[in-house]
C-alpha atoms as a PDB file:
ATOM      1  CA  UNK A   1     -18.387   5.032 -17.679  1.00  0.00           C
ATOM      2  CA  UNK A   2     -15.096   6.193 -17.241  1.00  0.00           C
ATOM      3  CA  UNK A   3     -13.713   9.132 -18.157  1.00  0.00           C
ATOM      4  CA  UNK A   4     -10.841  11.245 -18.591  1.00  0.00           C
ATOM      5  CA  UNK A   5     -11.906  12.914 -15.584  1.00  0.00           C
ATOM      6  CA  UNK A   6     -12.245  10.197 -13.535  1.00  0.00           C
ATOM      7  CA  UNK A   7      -8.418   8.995 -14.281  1.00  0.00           C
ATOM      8  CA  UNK A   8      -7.207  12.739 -14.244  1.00  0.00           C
ATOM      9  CA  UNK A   9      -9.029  13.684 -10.643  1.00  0.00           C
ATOM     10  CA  UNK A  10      -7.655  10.195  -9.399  1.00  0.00           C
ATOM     11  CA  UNK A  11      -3.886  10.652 -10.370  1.00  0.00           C
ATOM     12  CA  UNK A  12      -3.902  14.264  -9.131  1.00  0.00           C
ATOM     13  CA  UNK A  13      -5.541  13.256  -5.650  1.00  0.00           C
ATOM     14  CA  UNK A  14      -5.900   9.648  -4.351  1.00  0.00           C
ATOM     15  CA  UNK A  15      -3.593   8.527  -2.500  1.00  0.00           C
ATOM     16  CA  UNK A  16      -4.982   5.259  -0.618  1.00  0.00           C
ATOM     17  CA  UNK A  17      -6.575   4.063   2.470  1.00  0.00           C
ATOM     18  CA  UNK A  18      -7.390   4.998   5.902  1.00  0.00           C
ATOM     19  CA  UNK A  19      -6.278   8.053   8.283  1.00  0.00           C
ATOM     20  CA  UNK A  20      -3.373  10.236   6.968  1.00  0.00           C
ATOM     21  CA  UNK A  21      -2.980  10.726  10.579  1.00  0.00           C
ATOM     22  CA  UNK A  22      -1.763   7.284  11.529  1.00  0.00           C
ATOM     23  CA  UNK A  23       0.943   6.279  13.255  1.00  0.00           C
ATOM     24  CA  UNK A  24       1.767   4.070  10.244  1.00  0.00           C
ATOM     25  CA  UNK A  25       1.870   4.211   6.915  1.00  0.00           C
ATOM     26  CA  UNK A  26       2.103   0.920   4.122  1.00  0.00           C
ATOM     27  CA  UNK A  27       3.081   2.376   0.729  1.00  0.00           C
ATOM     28  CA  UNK A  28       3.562   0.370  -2.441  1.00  0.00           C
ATOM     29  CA  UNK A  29       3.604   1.046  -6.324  1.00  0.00           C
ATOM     30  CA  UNK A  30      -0.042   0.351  -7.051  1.00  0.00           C
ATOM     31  CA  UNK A  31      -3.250  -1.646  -6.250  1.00  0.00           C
ATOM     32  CA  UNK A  32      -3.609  -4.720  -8.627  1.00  0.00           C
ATOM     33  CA  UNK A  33      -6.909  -5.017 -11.050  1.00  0.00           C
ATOM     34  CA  UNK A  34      -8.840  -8.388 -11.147  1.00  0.00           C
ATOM     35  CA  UNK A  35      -6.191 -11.348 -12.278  1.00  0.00           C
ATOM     36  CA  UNK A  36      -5.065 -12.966 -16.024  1.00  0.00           C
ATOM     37  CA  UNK A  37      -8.639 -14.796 -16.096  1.00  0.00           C
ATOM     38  CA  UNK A  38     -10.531 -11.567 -15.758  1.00  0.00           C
ATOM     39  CA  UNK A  39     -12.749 -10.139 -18.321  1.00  0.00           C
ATOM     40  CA  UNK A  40     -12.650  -7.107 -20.054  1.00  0.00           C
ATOM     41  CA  UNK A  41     -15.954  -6.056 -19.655  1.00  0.00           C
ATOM     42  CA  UNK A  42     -15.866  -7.334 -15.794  1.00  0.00           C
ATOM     43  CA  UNK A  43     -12.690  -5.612 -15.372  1.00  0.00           C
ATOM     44  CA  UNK A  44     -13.436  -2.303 -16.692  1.00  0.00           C
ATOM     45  CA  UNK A  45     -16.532  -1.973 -14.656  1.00  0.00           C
ATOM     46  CA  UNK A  46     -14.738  -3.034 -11.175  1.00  0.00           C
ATOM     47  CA  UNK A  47     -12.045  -0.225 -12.392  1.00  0.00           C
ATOM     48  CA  UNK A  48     -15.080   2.428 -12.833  1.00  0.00           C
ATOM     49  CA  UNK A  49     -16.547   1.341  -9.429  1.00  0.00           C
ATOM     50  CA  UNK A  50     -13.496   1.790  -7.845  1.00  0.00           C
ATOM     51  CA  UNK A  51     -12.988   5.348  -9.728  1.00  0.00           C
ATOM     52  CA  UNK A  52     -16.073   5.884  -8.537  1.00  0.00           C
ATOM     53  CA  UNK A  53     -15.755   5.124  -4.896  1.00  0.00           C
ATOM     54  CA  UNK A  54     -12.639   7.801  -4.775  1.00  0.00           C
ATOM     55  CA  UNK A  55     -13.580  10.831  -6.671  1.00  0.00           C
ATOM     56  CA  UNK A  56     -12.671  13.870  -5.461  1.00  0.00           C
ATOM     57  CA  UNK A  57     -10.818  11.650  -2.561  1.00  0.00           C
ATOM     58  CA  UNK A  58      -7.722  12.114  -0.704  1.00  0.00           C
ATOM     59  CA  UNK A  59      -8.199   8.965   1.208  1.00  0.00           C
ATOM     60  CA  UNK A  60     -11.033   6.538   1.612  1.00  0.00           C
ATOM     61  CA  UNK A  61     -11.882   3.634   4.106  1.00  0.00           C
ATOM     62  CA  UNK A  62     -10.512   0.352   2.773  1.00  0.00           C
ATOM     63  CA  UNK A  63     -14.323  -1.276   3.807  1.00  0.00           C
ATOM     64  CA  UNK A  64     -17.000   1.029   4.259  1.00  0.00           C
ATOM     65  CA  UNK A  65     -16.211   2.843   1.242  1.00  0.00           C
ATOM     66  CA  UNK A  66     -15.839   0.288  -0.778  1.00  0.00           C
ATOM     67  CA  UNK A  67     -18.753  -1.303  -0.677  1.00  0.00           C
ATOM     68  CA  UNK A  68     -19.285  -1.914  -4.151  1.00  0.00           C
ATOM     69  CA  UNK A  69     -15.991  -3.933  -5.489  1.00  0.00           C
ATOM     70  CA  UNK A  70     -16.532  -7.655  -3.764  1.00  0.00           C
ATOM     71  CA  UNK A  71     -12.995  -8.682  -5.383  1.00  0.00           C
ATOM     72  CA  UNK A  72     -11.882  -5.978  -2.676  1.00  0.00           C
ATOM     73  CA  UNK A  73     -13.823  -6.743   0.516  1.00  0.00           C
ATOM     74  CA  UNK A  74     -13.166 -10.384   0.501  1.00  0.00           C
ATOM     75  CA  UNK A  75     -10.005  -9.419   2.208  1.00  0.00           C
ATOM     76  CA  UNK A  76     -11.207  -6.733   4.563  1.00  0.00           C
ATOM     77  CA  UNK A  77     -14.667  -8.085   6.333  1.00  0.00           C
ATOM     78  CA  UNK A  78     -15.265 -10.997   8.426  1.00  0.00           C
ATOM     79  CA  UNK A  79     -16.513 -14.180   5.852  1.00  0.00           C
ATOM     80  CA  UNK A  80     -20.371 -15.363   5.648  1.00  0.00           C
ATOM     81  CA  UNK A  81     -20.168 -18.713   7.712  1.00  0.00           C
ATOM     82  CA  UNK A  82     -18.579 -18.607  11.163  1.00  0.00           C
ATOM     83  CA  UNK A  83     -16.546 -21.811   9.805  1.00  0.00           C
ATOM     84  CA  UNK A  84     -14.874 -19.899   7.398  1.00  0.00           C
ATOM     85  CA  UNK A  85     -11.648 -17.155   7.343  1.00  0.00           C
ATOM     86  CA  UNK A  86     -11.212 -14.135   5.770  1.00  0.00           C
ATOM     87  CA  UNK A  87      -8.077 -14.811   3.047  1.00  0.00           C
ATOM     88  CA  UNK A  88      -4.590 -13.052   3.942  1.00  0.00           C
ATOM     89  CA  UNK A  89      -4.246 -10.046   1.368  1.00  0.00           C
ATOM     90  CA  UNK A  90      -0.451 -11.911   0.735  1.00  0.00           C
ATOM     91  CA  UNK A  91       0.800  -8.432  -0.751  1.00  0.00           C
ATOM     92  CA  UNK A  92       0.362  -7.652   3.291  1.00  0.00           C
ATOM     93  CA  UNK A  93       1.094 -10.863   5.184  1.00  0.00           C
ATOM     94  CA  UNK A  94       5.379  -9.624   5.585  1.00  0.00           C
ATOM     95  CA  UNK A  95       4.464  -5.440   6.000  1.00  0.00           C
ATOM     96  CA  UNK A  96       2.032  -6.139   8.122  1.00  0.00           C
ATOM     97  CA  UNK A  97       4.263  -8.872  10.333  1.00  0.00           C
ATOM     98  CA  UNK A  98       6.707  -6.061  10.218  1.00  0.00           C
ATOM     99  CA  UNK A  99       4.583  -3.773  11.934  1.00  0.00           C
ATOM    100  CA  UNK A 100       3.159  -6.010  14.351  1.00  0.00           C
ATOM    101  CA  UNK A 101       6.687  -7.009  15.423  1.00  0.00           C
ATOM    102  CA  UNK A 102       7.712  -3.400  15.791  1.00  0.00           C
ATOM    103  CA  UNK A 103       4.448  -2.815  17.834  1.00  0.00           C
ATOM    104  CA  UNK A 104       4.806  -5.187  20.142  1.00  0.00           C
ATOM    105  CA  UNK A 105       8.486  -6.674  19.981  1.00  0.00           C
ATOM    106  CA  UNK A 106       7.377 -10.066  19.755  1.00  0.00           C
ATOM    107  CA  UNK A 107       6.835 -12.046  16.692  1.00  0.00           C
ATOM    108  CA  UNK A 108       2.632 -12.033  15.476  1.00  0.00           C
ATOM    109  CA  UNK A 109       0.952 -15.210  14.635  1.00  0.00           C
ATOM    110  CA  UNK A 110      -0.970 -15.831  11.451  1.00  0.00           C
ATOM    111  CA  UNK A 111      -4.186 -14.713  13.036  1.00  0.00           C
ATOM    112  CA  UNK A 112      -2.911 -11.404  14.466  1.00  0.00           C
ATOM    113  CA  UNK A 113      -1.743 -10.866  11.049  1.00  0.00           C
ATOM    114  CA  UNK A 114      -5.134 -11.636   9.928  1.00  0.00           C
ATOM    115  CA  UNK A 115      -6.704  -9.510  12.672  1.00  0.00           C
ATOM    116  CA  UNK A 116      -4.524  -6.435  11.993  1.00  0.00           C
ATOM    117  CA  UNK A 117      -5.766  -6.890   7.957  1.00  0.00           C
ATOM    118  CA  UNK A 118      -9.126  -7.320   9.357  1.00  0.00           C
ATOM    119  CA  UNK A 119      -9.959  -4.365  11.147  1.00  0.00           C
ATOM    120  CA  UNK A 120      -6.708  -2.019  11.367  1.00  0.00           C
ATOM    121  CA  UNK A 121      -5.212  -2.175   7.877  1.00  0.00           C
ATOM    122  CA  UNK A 122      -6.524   0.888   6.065  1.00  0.00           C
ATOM    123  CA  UNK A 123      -9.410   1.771   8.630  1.00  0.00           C
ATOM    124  CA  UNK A 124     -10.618   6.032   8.882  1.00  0.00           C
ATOM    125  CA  UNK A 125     -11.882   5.084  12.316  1.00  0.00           C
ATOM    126  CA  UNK A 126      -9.565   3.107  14.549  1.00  0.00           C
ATOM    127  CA  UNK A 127      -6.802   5.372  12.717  1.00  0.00           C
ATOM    128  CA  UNK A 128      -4.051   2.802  12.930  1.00  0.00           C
ATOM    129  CA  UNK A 129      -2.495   2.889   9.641  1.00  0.00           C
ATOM    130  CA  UNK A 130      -2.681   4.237   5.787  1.00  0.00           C
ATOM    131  CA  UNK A 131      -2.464   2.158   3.080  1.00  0.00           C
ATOM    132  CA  UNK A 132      -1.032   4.248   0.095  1.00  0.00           C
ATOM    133  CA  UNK A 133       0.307   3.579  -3.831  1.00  0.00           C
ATOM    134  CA  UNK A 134       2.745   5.488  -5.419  1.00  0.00           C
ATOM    135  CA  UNK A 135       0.470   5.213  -8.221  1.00  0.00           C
ATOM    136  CA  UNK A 136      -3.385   5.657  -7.945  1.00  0.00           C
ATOM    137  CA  UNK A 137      -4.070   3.614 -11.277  1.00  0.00           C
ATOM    138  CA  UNK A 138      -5.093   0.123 -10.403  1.00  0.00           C
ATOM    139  CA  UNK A 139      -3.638  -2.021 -13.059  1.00  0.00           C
ATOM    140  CA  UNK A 140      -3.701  -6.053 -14.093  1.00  0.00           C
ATOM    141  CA  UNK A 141       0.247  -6.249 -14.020  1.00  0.00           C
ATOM    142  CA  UNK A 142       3.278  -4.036 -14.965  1.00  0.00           C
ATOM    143  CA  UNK A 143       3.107  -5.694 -18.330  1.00  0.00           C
ATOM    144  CA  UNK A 144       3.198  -2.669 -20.866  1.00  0.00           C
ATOM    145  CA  UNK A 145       0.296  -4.776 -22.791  1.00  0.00           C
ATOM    146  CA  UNK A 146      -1.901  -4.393 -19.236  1.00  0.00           C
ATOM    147  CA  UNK A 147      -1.194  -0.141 -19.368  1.00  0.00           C
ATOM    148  CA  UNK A 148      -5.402   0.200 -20.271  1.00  0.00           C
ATOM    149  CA  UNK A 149      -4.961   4.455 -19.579  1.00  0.00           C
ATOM    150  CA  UNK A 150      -3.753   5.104 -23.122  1.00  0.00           C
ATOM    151  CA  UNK A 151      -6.704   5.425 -24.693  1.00  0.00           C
ATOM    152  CA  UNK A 152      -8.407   8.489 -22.922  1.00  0.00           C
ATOM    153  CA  UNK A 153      -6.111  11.065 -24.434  1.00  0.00           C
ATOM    154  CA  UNK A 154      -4.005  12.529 -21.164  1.00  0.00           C
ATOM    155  CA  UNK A 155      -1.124  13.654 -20.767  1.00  0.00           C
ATOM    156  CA  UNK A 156       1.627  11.651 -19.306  1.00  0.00           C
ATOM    157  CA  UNK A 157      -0.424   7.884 -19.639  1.00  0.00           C
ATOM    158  CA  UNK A 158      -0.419   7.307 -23.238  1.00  0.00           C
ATOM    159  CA  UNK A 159       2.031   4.179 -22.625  1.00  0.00           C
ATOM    160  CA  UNK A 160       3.361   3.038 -19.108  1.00  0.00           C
ATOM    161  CA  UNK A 161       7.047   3.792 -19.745  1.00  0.00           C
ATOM    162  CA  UNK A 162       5.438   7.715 -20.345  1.00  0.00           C
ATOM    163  CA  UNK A 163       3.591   7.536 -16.926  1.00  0.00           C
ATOM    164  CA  UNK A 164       6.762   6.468 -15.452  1.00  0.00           C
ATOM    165  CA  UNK A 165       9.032   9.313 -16.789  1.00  0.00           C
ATOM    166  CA  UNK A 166       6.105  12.093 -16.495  1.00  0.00           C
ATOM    167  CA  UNK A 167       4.081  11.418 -13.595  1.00  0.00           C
ATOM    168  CA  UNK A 168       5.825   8.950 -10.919  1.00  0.00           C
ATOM    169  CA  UNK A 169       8.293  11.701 -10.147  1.00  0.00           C
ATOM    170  CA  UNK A 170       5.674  14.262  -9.301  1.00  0.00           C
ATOM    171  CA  UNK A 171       3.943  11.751  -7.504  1.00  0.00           C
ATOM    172  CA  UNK A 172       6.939  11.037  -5.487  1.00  0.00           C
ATOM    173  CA  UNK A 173       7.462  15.046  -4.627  1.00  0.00           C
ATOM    174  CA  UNK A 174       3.837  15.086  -3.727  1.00  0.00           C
ATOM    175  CA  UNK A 175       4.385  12.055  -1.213  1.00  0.00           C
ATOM    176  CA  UNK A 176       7.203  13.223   0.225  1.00  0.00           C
ATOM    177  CA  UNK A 177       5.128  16.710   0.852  1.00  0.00           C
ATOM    178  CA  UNK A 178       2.980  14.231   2.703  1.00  0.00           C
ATOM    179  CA  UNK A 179       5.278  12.185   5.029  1.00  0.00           C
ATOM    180  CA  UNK A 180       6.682  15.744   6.043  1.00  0.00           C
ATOM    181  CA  UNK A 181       2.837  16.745   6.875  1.00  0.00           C
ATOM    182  CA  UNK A 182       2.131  14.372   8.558  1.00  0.00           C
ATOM    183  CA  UNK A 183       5.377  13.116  10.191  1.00  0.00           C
ATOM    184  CA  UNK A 184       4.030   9.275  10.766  1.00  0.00           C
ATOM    185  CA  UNK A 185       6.515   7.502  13.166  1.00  0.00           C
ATOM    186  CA  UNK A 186       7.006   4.657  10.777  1.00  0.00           C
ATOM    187  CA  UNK A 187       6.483   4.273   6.811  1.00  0.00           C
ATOM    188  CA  UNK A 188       6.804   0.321   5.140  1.00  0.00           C
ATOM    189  CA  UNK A 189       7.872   0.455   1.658  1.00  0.00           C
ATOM    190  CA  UNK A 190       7.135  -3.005   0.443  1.00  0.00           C
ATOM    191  CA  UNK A 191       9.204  -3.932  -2.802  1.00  0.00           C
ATOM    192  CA  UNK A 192      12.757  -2.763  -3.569  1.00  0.00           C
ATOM    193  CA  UNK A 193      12.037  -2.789  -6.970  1.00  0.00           C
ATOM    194  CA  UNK A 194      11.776   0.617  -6.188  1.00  0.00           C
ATOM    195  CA  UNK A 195      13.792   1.745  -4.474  1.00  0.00           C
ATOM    196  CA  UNK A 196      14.777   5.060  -6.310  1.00  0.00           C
ATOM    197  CA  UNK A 197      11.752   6.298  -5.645  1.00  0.00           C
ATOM    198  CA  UNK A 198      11.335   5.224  -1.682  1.00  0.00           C
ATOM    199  CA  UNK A 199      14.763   6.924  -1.347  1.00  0.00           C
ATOM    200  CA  UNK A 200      13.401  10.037  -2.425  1.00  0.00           C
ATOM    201  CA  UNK A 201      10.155   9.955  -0.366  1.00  0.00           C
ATOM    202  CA  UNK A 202      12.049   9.019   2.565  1.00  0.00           C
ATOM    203  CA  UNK A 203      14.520  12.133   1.566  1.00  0.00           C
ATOM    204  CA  UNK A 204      17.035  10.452   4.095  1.00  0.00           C
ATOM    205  CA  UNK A 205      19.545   7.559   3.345  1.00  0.00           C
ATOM    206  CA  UNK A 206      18.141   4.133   4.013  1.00  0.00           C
ATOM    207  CA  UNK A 207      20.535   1.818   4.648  1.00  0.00           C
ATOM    208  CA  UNK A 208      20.984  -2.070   4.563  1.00  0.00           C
ATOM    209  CA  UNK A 209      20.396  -3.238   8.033  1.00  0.00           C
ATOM    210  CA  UNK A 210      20.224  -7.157   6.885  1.00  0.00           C
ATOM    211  CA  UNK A 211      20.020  -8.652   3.321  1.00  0.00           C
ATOM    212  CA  UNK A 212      18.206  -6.672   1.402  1.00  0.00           C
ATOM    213  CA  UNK A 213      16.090  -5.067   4.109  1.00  0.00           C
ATOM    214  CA  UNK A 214      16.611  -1.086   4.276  1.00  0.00           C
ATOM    215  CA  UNK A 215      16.026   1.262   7.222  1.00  0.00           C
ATOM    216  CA  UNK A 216      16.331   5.106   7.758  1.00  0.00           C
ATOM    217  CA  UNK A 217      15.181   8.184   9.965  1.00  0.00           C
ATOM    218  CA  UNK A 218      14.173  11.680   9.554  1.00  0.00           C
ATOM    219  CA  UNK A 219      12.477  13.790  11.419  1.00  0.00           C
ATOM    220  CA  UNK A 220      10.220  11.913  13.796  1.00  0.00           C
ATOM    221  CA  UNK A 221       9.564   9.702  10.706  1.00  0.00           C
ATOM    222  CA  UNK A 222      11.499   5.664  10.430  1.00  0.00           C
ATOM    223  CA  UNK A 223      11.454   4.013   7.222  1.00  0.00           C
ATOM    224  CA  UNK A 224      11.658   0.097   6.034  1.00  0.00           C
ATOM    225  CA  UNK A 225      11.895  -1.277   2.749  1.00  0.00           C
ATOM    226  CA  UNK A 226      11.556  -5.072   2.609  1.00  0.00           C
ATOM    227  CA  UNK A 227      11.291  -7.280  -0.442  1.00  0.00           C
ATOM    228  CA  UNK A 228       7.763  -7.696  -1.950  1.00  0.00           C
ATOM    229  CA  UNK A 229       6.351 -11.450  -0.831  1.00  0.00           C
ATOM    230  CA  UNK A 230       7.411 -13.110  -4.194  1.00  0.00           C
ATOM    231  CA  UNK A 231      11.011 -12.393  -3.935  1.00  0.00           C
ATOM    232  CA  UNK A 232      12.954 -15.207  -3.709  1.00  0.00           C
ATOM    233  CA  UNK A 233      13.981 -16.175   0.007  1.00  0.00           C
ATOM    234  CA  UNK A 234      12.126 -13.906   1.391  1.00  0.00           C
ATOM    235  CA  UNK A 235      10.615 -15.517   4.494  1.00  0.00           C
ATOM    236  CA  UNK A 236       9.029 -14.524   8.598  1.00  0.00           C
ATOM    237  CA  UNK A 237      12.840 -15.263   9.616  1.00  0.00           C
ATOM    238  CA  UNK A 238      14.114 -12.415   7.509  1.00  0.00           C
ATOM    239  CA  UNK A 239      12.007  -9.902   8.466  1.00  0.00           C
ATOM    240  CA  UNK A 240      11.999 -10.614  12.424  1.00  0.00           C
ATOM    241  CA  UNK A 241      15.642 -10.436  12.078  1.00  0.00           C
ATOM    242  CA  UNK A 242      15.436  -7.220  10.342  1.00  0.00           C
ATOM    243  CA  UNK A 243      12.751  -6.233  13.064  1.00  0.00           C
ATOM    244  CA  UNK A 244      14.868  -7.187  15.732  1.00  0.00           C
ATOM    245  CA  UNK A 245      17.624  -5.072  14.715  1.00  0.00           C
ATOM    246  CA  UNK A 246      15.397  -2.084  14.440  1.00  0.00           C
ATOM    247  CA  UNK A 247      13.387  -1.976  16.912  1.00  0.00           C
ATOM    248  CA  UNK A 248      14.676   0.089  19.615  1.00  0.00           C
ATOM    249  CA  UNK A 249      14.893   3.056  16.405  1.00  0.00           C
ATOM    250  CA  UNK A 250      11.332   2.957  15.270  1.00  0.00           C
ATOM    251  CA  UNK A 251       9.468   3.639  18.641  1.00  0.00           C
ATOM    252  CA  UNK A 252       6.138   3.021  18.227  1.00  0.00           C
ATOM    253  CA  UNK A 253       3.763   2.386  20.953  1.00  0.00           C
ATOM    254  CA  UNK A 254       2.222  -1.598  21.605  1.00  0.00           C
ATOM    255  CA  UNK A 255      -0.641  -2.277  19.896  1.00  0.00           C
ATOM    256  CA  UNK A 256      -3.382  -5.089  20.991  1.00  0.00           C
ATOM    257  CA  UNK A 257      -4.891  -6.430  18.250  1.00  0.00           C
ATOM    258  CA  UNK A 258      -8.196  -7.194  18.808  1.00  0.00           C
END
């Protein structure tokens, strides 16, 4: 069942996946719940599971902790039948093309990508990256219809546009406190339809280095904000050129993807 608890302990602490640590950090608004076909009863119980697998949580393992959502693993663990692929997580493919470029200065191919989502993306033990929302509360869209947290009587979530005005901002102080913490050398906002509140994690200026592709330093810290997948034009071209530009700034170390 979930509870008011449950959502409370999440907002206040989860933050994502993998190692905090990492040398790289994916951040986005919020993890997506089940699709338009789902059912209620089917959705609420992957949502519980998934409360479940994070209580009390800072940070989990995108695959050995979350065992018990399939939806989720399908995208993290090597298929069945040797014949078969695991699916690219698309909300990934361009972040994570961004970060292989910037790893290695050369442009990935569809199965490094794949790799990287495979067994780096989100990992606690090979410590690669972190894989972190802005907000902790999975939802089915942004639609104010889909806003489900209402109905347990908290402060802050009785409608969406509330959650925005009351809790995002703390959320975004809180992150910031984080990326100072932790100082990871790179952080890949992915969506500009936010970009209010990337600025202020970032707390630097992040400027446009090619259309509509932002970049900016503090600290020991580089940050990128690229379009989310869906945008229109947005394309590998646009972000190697974007790479390319940025490269020599960023500094991080090659990576072999194995």
């Amino acid at each position: 069942m979930i509870t008011a608890e449950l959502i409370q302990g999440r907002l206040e602490k989860f933050w994502g996946y993998g190692n905090l640590s990492a040398p790289v950090w994916f951040v986005g608004m919020e993890e997506g719940l089940g699709d338009k076909d789902t059912k209620e009863l089917e959705l609420r119980n992957e949502l519980q599971k998934r409360f479940e697998a994070t209580d009390g949580k800072q940070t989990i393992d995108i695959r050995d902790d979350m065992q018990s959502v399939p939806r989720h693993l399908k995208f993290y663990t090597p298929p069945k039948r040797s014949s078969q692929k695991t699916p690219i997580q698309m909300s990934f493919l361009y972040p994570i093309a961004l970060c292989l470029y910037l790893h290695n200065n050369s442009i990935p191919t569809l199965e490094d990508i794949r790799e990287y989502q495979l067994h780096n993306l989100g990992d606690v033990h090979t410590g690669q990256s972190a894989v972190l929302e802005l907000s902790s509360l999975p939802a089915r869209s942004t639609g104010k219809g889909e806003w489900i947290y209402g109905e347990y009587g908290i402060d802050g979530l009785s409608t969406r546009a509330d959650f925005e005005n009351i809790c995002l901002p703390k959320r975004c102080s809180r992150l910031a406190a984080l990326v100072a913490d932790h100082s990871p050398i790179l952080v890949i906002f992915y969506s500009r339809n936010y970009m209010s509140y990337w600025r202020t994690i970032a707390g630097t200026t992040l400027t446009e280095i090619t259309p509509q592709m932002d970049f900016g330093r503090s600290n020991q810290t580089s940050f990128c904000a690229i379009p989310h997948r869906r945008s229109r034009g947005m394309s590998y071209a646009r972000v190697y050129d974007f790479a390319s530009k940025i490269s020599k700034d960023v500094g991080l170390n090659p990576l072999l993807v194995t």
